[in-house]
Protein backbone atom coordinates (compact mmCIF):
# COMPACT_ATOMS: atom_id res chain seq x y z
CA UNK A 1 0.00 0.00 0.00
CA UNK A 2 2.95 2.84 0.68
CA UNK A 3 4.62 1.71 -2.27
CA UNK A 4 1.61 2.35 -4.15
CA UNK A 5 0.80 5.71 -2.43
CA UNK A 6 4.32 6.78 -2.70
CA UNK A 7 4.21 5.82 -6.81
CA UNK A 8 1.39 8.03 -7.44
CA UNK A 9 2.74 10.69 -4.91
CA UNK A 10 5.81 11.00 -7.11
CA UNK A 11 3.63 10.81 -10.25
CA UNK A 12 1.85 13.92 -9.26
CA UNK A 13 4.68 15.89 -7.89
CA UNK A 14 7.46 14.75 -10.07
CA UNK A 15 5.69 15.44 -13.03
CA UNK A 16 6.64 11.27 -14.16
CA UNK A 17 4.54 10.56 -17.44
CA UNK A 18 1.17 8.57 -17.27
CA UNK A 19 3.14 5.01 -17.50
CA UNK A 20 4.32 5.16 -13.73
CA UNK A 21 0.70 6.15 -12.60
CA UNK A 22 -0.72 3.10 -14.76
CA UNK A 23 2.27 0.48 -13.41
CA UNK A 24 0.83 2.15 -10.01
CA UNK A 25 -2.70 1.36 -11.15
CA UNK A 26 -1.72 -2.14 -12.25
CA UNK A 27 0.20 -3.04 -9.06
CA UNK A 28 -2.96 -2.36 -7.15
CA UNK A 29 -5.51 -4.05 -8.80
CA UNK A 30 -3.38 -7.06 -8.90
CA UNK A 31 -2.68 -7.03 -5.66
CA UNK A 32 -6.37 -6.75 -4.81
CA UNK A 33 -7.53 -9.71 -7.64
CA UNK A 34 -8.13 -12.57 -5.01
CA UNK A 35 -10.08 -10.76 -2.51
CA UNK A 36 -13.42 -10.13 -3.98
CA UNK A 37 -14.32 -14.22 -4.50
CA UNK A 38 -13.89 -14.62 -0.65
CA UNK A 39 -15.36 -11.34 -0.04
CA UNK A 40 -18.68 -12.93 -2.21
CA UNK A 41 -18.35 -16.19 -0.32
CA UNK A 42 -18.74 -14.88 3.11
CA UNK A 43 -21.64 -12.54 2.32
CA UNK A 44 -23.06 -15.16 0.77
CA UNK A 45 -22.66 -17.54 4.39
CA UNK A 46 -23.92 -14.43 6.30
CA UNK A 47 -26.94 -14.02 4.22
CA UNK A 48 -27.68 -17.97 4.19
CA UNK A 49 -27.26 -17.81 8.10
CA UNK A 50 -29.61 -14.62 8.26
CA UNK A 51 -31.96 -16.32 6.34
CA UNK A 52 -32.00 -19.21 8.29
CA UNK A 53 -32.28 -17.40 11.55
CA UNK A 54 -34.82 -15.66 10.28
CA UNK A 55 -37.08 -19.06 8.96
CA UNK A 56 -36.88 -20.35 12.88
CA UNK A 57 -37.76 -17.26 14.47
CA UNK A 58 -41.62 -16.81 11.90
CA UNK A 59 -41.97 -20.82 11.93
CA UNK A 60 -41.75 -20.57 15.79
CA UNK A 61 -45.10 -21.16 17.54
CA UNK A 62 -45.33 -17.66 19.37
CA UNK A 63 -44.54 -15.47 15.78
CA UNK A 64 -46.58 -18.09 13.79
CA UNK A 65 -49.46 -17.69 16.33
CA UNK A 66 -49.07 -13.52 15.65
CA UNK A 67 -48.59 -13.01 12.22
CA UNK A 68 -51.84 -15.61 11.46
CA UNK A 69 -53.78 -13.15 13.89
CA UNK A 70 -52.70 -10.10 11.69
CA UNK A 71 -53.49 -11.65 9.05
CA UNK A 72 -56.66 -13.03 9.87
CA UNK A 73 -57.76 -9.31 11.71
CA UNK A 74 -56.73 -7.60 8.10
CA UNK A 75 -59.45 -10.11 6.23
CA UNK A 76 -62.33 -9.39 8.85
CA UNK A 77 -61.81 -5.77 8.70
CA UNK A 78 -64.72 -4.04 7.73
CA UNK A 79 -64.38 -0.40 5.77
């Protein structure tokens, strides 16, 4: 990361043409290549385990119980 900073810091100040800003460019995106499958894998686990978390807690009997009553008291409403 400082090598990178530094490489566009000199870029900038030195005046160095546009190839030392893309090598900069191209360092950092390589470096930065394997993170985004892992980064899509554990959202993906969080989500699953959200969703699962959240399938126990409206199948329970005490949330099943509620939301039927809401449900039903929307029906039988009367304008």
């Amino acid at each position: 990361m400082y090598q990178v900073v530094r490489a566009r810091l000199c870029a900038l100040v030195c005046g160095a043409g546009t190839a030392l800003r893309r090598r900069a460019v191209r360092q950092d995106l390589r470096r930065d290549a394997g993170m985004v499958t892992s980064e899509y894998a554990m959202g993906i686990v969080a989500a699953v385990a959200f969703a699962v978390v959240l399938y126990k807690v409206v199948t329970s009997g005490t949330v099943s119980a509620e939301l039927q009553g809401i449900v039903k008291g929307a029906l039988n409403a009367r304008m």
